[in-house]
N, C-alpha and C. Protein backbone atom coordinates (compact mmCIF):
# COMPACT_ATOMS: atom_id res chain seq x y z
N UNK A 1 -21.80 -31.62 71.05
CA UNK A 1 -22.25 -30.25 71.09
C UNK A 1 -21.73 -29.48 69.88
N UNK A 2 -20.66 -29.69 69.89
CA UNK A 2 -19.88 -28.99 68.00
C UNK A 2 -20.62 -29.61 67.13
N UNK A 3 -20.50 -30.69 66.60
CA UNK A 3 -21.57 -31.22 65.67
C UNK A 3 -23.19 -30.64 65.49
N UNK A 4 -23.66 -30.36 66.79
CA UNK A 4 -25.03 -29.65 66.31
C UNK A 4 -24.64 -28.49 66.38
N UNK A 5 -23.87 -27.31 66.93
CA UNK A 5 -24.06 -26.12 66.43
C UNK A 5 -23.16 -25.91 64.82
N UNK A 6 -22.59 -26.87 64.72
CA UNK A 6 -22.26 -26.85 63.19
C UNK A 6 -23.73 -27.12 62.22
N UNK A 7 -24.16 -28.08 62.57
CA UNK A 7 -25.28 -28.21 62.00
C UNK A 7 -26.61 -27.32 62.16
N UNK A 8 -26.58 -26.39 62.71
CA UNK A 8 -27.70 -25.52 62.93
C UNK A 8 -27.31 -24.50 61.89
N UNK A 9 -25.95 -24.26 62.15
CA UNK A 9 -24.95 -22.67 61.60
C UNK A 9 -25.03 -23.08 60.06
N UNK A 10 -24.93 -24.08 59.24
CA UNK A 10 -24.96 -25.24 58.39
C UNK A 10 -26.58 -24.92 57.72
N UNK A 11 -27.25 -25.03 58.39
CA UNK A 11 -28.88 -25.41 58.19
C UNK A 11 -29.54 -23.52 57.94
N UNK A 12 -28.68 -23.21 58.49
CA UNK A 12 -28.86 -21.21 58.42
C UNK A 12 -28.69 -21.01 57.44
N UNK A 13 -27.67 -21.13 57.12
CA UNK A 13 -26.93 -20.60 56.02
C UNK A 13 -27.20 -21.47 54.47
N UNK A 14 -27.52 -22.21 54.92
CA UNK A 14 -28.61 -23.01 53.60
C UNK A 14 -29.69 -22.94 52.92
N UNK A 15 -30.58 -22.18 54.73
CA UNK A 15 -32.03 -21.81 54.28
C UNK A 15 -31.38 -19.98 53.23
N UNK A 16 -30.78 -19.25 53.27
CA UNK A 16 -30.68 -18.25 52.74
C UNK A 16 -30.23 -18.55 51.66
N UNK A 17 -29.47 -19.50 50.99
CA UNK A 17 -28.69 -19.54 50.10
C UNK A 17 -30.18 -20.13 48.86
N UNK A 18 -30.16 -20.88 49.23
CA UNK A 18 -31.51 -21.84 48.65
C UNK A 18 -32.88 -21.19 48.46
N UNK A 19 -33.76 -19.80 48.83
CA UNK A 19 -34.66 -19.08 47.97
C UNK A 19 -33.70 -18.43 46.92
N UNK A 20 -32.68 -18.08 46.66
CA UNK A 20 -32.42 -17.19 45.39
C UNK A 20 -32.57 -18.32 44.57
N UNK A 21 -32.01 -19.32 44.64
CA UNK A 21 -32.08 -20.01 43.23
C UNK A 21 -34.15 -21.29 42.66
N UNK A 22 -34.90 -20.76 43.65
CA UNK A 22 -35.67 -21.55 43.91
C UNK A 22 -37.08 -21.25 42.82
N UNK A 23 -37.59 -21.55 41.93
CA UNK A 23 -38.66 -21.39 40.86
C UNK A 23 -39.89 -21.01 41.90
N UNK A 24 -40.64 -19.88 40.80
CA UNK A 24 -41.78 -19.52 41.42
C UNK A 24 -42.96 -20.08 40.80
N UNK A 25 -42.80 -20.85 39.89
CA UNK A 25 -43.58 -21.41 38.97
C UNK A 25 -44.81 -22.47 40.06
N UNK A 26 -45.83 -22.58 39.27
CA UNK A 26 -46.99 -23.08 40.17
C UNK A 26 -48.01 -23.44 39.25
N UNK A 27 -48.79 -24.76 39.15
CA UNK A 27 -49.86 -24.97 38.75
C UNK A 27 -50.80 -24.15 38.30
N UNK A 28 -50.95 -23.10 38.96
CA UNK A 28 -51.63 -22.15 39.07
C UNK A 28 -51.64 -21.13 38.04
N UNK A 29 -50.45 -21.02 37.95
CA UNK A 29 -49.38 -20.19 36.79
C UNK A 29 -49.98 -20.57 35.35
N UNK A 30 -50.26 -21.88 35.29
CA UNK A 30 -50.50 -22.38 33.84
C UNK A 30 -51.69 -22.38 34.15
N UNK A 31 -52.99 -21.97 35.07
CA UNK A 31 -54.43 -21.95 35.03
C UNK A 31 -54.15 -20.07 34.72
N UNK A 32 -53.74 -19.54 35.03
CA UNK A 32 -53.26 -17.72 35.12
C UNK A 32 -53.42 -17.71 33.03
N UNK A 33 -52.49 -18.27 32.80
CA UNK A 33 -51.89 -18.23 31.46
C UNK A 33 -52.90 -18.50 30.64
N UNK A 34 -53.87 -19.65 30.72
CA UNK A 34 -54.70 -19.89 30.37
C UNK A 34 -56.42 -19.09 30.23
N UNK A 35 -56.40 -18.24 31.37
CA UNK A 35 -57.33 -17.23 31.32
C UNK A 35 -56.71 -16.09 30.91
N UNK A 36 -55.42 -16.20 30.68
CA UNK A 36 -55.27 -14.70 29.92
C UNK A 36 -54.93 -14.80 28.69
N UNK A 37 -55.69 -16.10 27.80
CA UNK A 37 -55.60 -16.43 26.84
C UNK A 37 -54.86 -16.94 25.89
N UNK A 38 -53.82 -17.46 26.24
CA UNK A 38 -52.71 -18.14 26.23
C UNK A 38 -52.75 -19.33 25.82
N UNK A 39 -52.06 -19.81 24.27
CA UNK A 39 -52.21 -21.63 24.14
C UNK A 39 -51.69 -22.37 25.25
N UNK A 40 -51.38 -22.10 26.50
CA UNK A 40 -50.61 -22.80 27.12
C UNK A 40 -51.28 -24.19 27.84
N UNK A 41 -50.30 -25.32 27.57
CA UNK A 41 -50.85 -26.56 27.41
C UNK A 41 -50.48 -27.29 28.52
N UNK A 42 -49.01 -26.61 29.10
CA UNK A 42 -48.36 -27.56 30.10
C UNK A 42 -47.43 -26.91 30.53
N UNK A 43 -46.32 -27.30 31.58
CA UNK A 43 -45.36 -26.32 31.93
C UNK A 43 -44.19 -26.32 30.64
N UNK A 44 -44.02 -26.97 29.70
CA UNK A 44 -43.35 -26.31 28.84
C UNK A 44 -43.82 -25.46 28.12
N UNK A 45 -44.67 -24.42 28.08
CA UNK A 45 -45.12 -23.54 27.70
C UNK A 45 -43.92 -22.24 28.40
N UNK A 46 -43.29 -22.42 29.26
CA UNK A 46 -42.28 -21.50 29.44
C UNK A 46 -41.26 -22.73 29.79
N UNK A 47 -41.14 -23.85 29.96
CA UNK A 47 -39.74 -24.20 30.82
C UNK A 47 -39.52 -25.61 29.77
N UNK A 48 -38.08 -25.74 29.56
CA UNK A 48 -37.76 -27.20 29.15
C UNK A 48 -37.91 -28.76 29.22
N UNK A 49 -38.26 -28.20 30.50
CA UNK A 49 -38.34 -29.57 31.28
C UNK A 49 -40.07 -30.09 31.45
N UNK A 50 -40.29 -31.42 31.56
CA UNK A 50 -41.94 -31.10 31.81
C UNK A 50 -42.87 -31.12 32.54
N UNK A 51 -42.04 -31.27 33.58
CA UNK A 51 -42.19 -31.32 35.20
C UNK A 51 -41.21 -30.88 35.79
N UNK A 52 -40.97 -29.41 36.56
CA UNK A 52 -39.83 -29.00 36.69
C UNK A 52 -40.15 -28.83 38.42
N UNK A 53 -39.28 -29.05 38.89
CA UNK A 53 -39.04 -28.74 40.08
C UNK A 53 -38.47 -27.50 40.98
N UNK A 54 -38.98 -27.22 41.85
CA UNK A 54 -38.90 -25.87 42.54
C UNK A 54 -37.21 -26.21 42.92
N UNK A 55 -36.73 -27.24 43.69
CA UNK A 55 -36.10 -27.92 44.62
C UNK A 55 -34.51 -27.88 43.47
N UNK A 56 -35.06 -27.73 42.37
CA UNK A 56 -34.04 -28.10 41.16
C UNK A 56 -33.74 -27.02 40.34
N UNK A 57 -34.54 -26.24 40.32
CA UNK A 57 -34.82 -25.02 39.76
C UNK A 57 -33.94 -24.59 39.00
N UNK A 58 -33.39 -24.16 37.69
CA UNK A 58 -32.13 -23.34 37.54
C UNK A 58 -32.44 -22.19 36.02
N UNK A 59 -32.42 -20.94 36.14
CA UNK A 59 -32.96 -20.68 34.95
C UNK A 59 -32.37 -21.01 33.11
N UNK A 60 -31.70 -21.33 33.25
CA UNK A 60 -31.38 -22.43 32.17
C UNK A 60 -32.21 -23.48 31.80
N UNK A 61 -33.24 -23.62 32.51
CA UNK A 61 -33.77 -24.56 32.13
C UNK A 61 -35.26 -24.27 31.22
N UNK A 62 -35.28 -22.64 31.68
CA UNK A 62 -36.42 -22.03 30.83
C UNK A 62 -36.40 -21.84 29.48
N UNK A 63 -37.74 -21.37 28.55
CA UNK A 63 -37.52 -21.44 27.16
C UNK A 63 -37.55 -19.81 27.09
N UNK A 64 -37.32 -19.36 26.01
CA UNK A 64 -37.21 -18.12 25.54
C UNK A 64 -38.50 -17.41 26.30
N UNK A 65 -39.93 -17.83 26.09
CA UNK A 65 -40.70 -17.19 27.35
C UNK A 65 -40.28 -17.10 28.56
N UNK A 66 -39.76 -18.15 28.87
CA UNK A 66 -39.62 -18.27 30.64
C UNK A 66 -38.72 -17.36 31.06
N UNK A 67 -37.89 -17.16 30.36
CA UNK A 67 -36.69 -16.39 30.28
C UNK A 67 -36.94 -14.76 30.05
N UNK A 68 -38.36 -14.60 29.16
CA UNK A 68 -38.73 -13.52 28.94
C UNK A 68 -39.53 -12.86 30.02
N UNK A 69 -40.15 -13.71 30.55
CA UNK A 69 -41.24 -13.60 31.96
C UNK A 69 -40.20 -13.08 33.25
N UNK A 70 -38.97 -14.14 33.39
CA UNK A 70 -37.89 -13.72 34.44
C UNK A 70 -37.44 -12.41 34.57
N UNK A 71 -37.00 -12.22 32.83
CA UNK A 71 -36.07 -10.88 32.97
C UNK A 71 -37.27 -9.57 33.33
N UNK A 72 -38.87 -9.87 33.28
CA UNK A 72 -39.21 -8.46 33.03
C UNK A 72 -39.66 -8.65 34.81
N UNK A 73 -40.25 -9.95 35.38
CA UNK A 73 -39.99 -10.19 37.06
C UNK A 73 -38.82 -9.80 37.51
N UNK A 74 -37.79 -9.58 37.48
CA UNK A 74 -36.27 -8.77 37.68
C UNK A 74 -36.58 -7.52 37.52
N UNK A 75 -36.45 -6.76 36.44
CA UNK A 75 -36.65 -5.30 36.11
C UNK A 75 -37.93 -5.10 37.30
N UNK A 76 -38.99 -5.59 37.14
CA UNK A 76 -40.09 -4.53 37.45
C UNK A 76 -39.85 -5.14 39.28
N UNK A 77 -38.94 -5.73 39.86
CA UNK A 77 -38.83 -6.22 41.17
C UNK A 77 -39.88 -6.69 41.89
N UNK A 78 -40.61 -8.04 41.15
CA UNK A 78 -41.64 -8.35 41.11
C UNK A 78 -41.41 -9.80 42.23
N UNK A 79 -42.44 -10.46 43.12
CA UNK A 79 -42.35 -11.38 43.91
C UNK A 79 -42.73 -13.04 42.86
N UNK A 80 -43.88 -12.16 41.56
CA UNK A 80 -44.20 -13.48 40.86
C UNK A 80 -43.96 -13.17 39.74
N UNK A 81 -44.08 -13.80 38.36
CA UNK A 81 -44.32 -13.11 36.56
C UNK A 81 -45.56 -12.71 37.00
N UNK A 82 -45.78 -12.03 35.82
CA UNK A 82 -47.11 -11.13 35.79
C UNK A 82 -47.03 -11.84 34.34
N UNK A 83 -48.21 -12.52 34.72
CA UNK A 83 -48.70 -13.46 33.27
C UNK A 83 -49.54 -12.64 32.71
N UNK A 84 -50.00 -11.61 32.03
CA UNK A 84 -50.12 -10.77 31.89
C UNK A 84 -49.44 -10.37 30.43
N UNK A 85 -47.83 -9.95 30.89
CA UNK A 85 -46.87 -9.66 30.28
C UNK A 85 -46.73 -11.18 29.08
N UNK A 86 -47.39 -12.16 28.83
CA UNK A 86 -47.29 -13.29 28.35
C UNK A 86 -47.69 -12.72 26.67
N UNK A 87 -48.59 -11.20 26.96
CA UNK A 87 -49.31 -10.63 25.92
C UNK A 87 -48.66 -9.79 25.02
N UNK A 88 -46.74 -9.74 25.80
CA UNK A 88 -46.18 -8.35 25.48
C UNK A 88 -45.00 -9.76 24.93
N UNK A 89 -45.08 -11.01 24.64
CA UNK A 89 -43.42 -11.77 24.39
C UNK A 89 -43.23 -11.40 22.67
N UNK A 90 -42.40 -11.23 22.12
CA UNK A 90 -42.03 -11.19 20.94
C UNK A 90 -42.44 -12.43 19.70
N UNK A 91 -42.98 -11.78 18.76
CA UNK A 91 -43.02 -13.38 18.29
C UNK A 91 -44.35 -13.45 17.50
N UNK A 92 -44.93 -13.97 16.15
CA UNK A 92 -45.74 -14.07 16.03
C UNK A 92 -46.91 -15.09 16.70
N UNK A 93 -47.98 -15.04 15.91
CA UNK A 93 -49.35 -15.56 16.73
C UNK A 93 -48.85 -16.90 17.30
N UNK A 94 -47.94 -17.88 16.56
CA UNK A 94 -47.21 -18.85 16.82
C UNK A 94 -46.69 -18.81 18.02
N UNK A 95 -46.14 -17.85 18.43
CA UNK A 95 -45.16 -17.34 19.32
C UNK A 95 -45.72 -17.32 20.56
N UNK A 96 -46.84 -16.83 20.67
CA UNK A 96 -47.78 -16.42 22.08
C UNK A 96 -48.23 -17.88 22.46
């Protein structure tokens, strides 16, 4: 009986801990990017890695976009990036 309410109390407190650090990034994201005109080719178009995982997530692992997309999803207390803002990153034509 201790063993499972450890493990429930355990399993609680895991599910909360585990969305803060969890990527919102999505397939979808790079079809978004792509209609808003964007060279974007693959998920390193914002992230290091080239298949990145939600499960693994850590923002360190983003590139100067991804990182740029995060901080303005923070400020504006946003649920996703607003790919959008992909139009506002610093940087010449190279850059976008």
């Amino acid at each position: 009986m201790r063993i499972v309410t450890r493990t429930v109390v355990g399993a609680a407190l895991l599910s909360l801990v585990v969305p803060a650090g969890t990527a919102w990034a999505t397939p979808q994201m790079l079809t978004g990017a792509k209609s808003a005109g964007m060279p974007a080719k693959n998920c390193q178009y914002c992230h290091t890695e080239a298949m990145p995982k939600k499960d693994t997530f850590k923002p360190e692992s983003l590139n100067e976009r991804g990182k740029f997309l995060m901080t303005d999803m923070q400020a504006r207390k946003l649920k996703a990036p607003d790919l959008q803002k992909l139009k506002d990153f610093p940087g010449g034509k190279e850059q976008k």
